[in-house]
N, C-alpha and C. Protein backbone atom coordinates (compact mmCIF):
# COMPACT_ATOMS: atom_id res chain seq x y z
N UNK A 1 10.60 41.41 5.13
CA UNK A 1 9.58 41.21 6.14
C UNK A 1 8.56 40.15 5.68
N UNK A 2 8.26 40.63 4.67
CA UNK A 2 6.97 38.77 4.07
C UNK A 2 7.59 37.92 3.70
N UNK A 3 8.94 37.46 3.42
CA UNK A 3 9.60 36.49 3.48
C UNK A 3 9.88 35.72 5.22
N UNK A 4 9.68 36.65 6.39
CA UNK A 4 10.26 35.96 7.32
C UNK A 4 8.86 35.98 7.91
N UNK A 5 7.51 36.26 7.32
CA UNK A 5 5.90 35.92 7.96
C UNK A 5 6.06 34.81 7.21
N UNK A 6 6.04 34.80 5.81
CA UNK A 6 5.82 33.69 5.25
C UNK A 6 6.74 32.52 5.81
N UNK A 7 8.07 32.12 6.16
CA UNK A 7 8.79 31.50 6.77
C UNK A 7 8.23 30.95 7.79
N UNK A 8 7.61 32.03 8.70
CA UNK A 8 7.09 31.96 9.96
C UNK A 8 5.43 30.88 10.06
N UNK A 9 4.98 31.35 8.72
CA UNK A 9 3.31 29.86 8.54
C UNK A 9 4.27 28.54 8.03
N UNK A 10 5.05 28.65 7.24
CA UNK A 10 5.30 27.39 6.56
C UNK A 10 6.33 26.42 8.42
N UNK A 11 7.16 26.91 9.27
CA UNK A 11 7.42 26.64 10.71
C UNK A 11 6.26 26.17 11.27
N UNK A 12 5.29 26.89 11.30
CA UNK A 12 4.28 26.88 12.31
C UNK A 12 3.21 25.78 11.58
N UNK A 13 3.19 25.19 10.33
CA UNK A 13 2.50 24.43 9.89
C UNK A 13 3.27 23.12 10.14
N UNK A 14 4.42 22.81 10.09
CA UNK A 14 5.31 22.00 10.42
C UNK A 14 5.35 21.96 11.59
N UNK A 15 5.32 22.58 12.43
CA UNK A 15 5.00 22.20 13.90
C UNK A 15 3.61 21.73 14.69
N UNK A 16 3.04 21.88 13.83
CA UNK A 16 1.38 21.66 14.05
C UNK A 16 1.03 20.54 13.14
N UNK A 17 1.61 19.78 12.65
CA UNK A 17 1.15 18.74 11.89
C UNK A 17 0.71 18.92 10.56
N UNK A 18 0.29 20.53 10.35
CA UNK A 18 -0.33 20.64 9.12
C UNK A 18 0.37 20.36 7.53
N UNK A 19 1.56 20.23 7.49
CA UNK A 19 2.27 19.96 6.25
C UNK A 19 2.64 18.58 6.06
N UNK A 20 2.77 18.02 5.04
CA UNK A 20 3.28 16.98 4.98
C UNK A 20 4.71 16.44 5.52
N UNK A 21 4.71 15.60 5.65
CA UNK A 21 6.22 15.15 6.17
C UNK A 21 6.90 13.85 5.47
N UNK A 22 6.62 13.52 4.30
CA UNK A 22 6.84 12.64 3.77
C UNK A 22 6.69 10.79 3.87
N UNK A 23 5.88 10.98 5.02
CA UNK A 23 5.16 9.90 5.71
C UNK A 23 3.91 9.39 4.86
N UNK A 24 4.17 9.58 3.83
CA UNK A 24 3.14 9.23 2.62
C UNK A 24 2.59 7.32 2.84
N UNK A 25 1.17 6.96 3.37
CA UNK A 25 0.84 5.32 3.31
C UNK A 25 1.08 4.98 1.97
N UNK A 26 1.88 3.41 1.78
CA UNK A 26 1.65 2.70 0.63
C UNK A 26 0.42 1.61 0.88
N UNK A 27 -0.10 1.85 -0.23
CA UNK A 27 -1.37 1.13 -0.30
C UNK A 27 -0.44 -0.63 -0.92
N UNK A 28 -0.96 -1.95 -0.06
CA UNK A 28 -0.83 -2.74 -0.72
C UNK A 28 -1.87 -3.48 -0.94
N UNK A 29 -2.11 -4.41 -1.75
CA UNK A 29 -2.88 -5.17 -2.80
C UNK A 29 -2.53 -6.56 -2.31
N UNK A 30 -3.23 -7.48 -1.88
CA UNK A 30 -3.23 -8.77 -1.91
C UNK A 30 -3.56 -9.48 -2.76
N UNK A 31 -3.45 -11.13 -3.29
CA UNK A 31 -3.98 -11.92 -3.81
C UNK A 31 -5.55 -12.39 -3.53
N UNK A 32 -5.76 -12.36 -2.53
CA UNK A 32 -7.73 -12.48 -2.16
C UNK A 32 -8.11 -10.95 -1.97
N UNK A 33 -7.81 -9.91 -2.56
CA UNK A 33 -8.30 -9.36 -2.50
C UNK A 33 -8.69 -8.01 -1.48
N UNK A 34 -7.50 -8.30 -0.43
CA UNK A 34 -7.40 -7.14 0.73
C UNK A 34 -6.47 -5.95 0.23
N UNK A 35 -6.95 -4.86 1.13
CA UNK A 35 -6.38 -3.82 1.21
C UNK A 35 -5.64 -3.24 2.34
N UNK A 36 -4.95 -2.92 2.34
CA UNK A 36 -4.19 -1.96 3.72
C UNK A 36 -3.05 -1.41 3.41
N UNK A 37 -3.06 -0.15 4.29
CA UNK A 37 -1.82 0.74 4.30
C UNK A 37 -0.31 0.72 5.16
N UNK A 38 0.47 1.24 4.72
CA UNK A 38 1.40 1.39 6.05
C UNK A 38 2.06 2.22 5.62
N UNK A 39 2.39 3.44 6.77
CA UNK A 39 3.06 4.33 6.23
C UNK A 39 4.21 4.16 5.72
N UNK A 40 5.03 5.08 4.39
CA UNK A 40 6.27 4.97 4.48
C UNK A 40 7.42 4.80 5.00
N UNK A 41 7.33 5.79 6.25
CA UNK A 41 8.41 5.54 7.18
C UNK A 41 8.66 4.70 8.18
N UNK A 42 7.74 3.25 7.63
CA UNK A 42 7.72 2.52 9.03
C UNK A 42 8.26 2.02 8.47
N UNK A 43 8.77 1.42 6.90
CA UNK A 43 9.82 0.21 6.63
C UNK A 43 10.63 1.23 5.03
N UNK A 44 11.93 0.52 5.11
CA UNK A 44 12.49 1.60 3.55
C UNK A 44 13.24 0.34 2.97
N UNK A 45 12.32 -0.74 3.01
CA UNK A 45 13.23 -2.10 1.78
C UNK A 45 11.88 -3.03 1.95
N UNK A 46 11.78 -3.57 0.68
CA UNK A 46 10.61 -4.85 0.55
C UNK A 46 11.38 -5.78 -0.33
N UNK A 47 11.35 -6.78 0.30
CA UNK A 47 12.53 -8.07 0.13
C UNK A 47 11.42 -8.85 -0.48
N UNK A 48 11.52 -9.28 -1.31
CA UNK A 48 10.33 -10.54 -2.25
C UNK A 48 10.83 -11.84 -2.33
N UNK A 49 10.45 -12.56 -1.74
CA UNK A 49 10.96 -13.77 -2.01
C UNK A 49 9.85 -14.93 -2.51
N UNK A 50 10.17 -16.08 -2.77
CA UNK A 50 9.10 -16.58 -3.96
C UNK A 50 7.67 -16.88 -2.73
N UNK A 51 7.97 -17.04 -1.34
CA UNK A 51 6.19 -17.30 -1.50
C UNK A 51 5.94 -16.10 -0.21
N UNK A 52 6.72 -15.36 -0.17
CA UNK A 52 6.87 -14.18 1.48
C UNK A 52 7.05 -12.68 0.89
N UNK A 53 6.99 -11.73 1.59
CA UNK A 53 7.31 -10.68 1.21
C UNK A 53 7.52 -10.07 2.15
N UNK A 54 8.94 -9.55 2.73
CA UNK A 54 9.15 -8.81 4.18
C UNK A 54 9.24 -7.53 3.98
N UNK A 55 9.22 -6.72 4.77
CA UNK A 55 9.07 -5.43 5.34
C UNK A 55 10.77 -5.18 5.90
N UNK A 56 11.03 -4.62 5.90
CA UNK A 56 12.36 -4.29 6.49
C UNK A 56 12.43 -2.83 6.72
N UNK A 57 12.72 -2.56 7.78
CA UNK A 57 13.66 -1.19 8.03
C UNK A 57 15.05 -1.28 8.84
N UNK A 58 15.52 -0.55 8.06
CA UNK A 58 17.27 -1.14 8.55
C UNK A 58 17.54 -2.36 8.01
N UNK A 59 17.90 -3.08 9.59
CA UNK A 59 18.82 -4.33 9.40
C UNK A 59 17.50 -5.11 10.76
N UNK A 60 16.12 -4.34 10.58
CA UNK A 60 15.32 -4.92 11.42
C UNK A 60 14.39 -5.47 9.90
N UNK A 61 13.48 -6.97 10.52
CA UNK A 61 12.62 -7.19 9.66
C UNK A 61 11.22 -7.01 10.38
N UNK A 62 10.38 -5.97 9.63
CA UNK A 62 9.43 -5.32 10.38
C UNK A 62 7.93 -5.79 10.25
N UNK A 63 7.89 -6.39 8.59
CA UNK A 63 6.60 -7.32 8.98
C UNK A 63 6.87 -8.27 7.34
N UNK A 64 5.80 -9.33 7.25
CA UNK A 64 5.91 -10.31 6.17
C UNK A 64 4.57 -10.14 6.08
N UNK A 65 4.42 -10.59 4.29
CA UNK A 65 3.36 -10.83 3.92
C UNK A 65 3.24 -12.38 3.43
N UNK A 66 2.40 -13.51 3.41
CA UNK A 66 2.23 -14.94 2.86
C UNK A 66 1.15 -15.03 1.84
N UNK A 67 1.15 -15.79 0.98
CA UNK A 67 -0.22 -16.18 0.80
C UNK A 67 -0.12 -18.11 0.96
N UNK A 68 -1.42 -18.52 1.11
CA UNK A 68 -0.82 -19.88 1.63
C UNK A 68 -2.27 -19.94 0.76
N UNK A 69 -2.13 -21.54 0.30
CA UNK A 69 -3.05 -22.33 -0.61
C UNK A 69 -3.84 -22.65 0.18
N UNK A 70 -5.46 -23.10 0.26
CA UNK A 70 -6.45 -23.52 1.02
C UNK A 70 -6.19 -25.39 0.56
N UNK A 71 -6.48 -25.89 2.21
CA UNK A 71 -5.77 -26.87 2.27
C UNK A 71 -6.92 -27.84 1.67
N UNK A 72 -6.41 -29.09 0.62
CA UNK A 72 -7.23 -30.30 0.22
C UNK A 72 -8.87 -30.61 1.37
N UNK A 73 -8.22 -30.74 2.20
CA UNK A 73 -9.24 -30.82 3.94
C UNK A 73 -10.29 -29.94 4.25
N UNK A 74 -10.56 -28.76 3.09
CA UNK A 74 -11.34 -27.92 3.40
C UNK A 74 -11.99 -27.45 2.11
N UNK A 75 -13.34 -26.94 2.07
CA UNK A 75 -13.93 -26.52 0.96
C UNK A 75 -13.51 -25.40 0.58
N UNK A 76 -13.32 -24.33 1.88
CA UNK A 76 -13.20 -23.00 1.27
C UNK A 76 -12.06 -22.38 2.10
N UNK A 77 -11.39 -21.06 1.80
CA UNK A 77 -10.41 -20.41 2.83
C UNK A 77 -10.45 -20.16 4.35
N UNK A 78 -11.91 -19.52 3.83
CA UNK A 78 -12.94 -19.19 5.31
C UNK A 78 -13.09 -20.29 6.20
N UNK A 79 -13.33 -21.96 5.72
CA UNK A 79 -13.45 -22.81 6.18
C UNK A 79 -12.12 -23.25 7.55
N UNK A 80 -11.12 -22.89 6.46
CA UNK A 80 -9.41 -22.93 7.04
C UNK A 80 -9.18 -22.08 7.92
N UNK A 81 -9.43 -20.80 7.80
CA UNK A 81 -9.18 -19.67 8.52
C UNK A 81 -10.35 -20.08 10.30
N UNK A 82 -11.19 -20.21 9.87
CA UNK A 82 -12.09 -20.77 11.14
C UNK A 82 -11.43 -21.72 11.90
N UNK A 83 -11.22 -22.85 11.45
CA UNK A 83 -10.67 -23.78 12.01
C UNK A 83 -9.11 -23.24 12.70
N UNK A 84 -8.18 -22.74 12.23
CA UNK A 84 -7.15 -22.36 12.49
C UNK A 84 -7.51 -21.36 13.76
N UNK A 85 -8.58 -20.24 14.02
CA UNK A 85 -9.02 -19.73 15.27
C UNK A 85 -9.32 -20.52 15.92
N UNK A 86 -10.10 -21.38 15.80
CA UNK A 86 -10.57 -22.30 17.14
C UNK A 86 -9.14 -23.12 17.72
N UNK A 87 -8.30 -23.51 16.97
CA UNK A 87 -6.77 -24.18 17.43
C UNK A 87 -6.48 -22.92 18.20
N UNK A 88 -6.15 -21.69 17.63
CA UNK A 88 -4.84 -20.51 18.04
C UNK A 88 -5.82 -20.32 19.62
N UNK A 89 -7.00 -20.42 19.65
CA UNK A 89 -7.52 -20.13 20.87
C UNK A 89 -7.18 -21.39 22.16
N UNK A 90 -6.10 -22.29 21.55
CA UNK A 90 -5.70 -22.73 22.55
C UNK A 90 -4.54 -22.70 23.02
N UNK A 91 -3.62 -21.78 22.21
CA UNK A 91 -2.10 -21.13 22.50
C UNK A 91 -1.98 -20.24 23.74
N UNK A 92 -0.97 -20.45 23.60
CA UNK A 92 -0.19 -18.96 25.00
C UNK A 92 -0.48 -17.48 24.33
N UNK A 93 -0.72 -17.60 23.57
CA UNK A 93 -0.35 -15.94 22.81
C UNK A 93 -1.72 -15.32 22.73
N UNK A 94 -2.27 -13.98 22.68
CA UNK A 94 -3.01 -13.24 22.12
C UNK A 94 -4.01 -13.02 21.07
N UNK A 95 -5.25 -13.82 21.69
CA UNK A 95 -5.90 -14.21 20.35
C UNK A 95 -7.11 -13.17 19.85
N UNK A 96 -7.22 -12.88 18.88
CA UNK A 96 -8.10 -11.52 18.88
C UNK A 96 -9.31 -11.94 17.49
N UNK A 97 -10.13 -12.39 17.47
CA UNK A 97 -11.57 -12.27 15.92
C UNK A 97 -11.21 -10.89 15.56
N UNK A 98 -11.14 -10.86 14.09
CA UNK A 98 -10.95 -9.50 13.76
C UNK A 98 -12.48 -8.99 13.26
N UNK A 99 -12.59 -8.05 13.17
CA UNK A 99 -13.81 -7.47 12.71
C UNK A 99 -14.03 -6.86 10.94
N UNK A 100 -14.09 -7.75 10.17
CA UNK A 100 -13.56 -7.51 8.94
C UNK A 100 -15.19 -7.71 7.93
N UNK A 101 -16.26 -7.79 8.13
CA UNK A 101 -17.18 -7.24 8.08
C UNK A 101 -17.72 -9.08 6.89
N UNK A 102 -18.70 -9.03 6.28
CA UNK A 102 -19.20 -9.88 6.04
C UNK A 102 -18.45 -11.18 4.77
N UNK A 103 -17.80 -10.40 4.22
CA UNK A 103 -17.08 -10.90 2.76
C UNK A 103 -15.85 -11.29 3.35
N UNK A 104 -15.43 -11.13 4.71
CA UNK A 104 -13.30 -11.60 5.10
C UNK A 104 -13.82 -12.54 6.18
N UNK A 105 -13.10 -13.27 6.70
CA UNK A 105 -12.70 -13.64 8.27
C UNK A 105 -11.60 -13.72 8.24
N UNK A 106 -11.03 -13.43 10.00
CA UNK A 106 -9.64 -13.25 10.15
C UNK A 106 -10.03 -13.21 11.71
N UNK A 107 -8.62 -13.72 12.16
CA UNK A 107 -8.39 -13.47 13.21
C UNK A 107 -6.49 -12.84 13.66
N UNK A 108 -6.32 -12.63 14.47
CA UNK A 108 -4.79 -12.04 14.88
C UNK A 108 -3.66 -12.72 16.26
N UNK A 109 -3.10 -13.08 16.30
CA UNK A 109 -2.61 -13.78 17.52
C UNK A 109 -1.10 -12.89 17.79
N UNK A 110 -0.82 -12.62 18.81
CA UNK A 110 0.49 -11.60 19.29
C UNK A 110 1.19 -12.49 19.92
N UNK A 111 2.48 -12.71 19.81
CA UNK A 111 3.18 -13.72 20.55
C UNK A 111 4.67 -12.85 20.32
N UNK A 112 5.01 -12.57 21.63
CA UNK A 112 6.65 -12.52 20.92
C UNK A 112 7.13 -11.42 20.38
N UNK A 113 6.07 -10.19 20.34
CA UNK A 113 6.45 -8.38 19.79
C UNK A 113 6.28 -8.51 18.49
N UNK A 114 5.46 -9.89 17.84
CA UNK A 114 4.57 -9.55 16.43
C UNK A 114 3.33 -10.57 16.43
N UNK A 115 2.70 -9.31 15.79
CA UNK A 115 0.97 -9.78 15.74
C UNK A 115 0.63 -10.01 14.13
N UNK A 116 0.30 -11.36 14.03
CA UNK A 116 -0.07 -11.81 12.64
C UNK A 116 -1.72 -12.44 12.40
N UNK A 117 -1.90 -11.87 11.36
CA UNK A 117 -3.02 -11.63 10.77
C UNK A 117 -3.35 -13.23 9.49
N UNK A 118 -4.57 -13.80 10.44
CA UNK A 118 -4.74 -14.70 9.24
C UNK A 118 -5.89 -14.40 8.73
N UNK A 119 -6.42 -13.94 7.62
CA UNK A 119 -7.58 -13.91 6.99
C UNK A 119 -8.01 -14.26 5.28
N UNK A 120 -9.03 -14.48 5.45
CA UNK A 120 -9.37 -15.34 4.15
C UNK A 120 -10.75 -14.22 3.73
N UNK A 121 -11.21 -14.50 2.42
CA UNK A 121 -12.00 -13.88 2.13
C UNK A 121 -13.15 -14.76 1.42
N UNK A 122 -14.50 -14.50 1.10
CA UNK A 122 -15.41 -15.51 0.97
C UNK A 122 -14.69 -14.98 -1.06
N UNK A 123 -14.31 -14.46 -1.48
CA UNK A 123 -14.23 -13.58 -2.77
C UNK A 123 -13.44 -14.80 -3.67
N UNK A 124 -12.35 -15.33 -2.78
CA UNK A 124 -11.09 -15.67 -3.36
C UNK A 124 -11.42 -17.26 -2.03
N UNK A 125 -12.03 -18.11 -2.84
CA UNK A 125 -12.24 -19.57 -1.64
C UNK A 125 -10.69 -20.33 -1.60
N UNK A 126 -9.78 -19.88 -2.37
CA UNK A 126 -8.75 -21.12 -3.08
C UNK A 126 -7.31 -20.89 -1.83
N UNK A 127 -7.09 -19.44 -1.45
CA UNK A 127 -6.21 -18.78 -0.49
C UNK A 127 -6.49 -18.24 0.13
N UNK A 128 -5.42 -17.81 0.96
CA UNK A 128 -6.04 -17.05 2.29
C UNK A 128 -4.35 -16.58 2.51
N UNK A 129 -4.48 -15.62 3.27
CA UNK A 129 -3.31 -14.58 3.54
C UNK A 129 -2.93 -14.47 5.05
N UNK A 130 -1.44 -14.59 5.30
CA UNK A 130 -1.24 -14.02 6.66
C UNK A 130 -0.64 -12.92 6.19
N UNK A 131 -1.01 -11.68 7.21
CA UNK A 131 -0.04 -10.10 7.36
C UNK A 131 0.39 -10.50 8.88
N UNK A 132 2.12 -10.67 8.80
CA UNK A 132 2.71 -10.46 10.34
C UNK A 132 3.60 -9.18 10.36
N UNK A 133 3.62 -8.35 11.39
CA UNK A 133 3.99 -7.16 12.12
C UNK A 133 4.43 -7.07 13.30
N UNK A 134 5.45 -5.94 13.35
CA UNK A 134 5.93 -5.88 14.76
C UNK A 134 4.43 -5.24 15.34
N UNK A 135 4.48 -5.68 16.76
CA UNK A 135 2.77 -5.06 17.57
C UNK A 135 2.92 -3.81 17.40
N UNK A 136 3.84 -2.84 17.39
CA UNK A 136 3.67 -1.59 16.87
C UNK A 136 2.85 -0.87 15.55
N UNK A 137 3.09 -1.58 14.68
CA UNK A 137 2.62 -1.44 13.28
C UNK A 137 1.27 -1.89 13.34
N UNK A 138 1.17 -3.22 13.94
CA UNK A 138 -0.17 -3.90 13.16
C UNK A 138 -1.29 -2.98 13.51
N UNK A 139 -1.55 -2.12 14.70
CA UNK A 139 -2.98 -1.43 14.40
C UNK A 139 -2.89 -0.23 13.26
N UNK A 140 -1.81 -0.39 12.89
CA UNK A 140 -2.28 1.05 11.12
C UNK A 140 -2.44 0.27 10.40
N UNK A 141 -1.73 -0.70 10.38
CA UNK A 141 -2.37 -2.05 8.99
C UNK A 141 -4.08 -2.19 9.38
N UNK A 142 -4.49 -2.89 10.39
CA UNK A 142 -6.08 -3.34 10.67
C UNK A 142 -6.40 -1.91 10.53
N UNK A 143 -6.20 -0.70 11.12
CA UNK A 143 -7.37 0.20 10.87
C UNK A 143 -7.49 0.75 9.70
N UNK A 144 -6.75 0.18 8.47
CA UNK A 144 -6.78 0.65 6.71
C UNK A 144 -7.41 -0.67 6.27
N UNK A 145 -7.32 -2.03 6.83
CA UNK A 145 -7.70 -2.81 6.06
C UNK A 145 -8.91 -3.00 5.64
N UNK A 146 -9.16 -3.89 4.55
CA UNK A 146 -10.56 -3.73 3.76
C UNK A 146 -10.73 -4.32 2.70
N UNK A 147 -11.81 -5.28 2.33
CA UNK A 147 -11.95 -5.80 1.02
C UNK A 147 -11.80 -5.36 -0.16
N UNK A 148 -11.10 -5.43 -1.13
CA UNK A 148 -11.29 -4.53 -2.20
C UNK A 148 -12.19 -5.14 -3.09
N UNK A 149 -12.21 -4.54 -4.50
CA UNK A 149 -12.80 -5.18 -5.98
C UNK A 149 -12.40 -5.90 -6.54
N UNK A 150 -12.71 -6.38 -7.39
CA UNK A 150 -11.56 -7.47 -7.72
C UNK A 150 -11.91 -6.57 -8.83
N UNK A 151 -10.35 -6.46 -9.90
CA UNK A 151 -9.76 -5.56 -10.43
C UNK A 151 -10.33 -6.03 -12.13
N UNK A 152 -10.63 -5.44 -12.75
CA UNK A 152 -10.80 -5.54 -13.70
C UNK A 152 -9.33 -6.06 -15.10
């Protein structure tokens, strides 16, 4: 009998969200200095290649990471990243200022069933980072993202 109550919370916690489900976020780490999550089960392969890093689930590729050099033409990342919004705001696609608080700028453009993320940070003037995602994903990436420390 307390084997099939007990049976009966560990069901009923699993049906209610309360247990884990192995949907554990990996935290990743950028080169300027960002943070963001994505859960486990949204991708199960990370393909590295020398200047990209994709996301894969299955035989789908689900998002990339870049880092791109700040160009000769500009003093700082932030400088690049600005300029590059004022262009994307003249595309067909989905242009969004992200809200990344005083130390990042970034903006996001959706074209096509993926939304990519360009942002730079005042921390790190030399690069600046795109995160691209299927539009599904990208709001758990933006609502984890965040400046980090720079690491000792």
């Amino acid at each position: 009998m307390q084997k099939t109550i007990a049976l009966g919370f560990v069901l009923v916690s699993l049906l209610s969200g309360c247990a884990t489900t192995g949907q554990t976020p990996i935290e990743f780490h950028t080169s300027n200095h960002l943070t963001f999550e994505l859960g486990s089960g949204r991708f199960n392969t990370i393909d590295v290649q020398p200047f990209e890093t994709q996301l894969w689930l299955g035989s789908a590729m689900v998002g990339s990471l870049m880092t791109m050099e700040t160009s000769p033409d500009f003093d700082t990342a932030v400088d690049e990243v600005r300029q590059g919004f004022n262009e994307a705001q003249r595309s067909s696609g989905k242009v969004v200022q992200l809200d990344l608080g005083n130390s990042a700028y970034g903006f996001s453009v959706a074209v096509n069933g993926y939304t990519t993320a360009f942002i730079a940070t005042s921390k790190h003037p030399t690069s600046w980072i795109t995160i691209s995602t299927q539009d599904d994903i990208f709001e758990e990436v933006l609502s984890s993202l965040s400046v980090s420390k720079t690491r000792e």
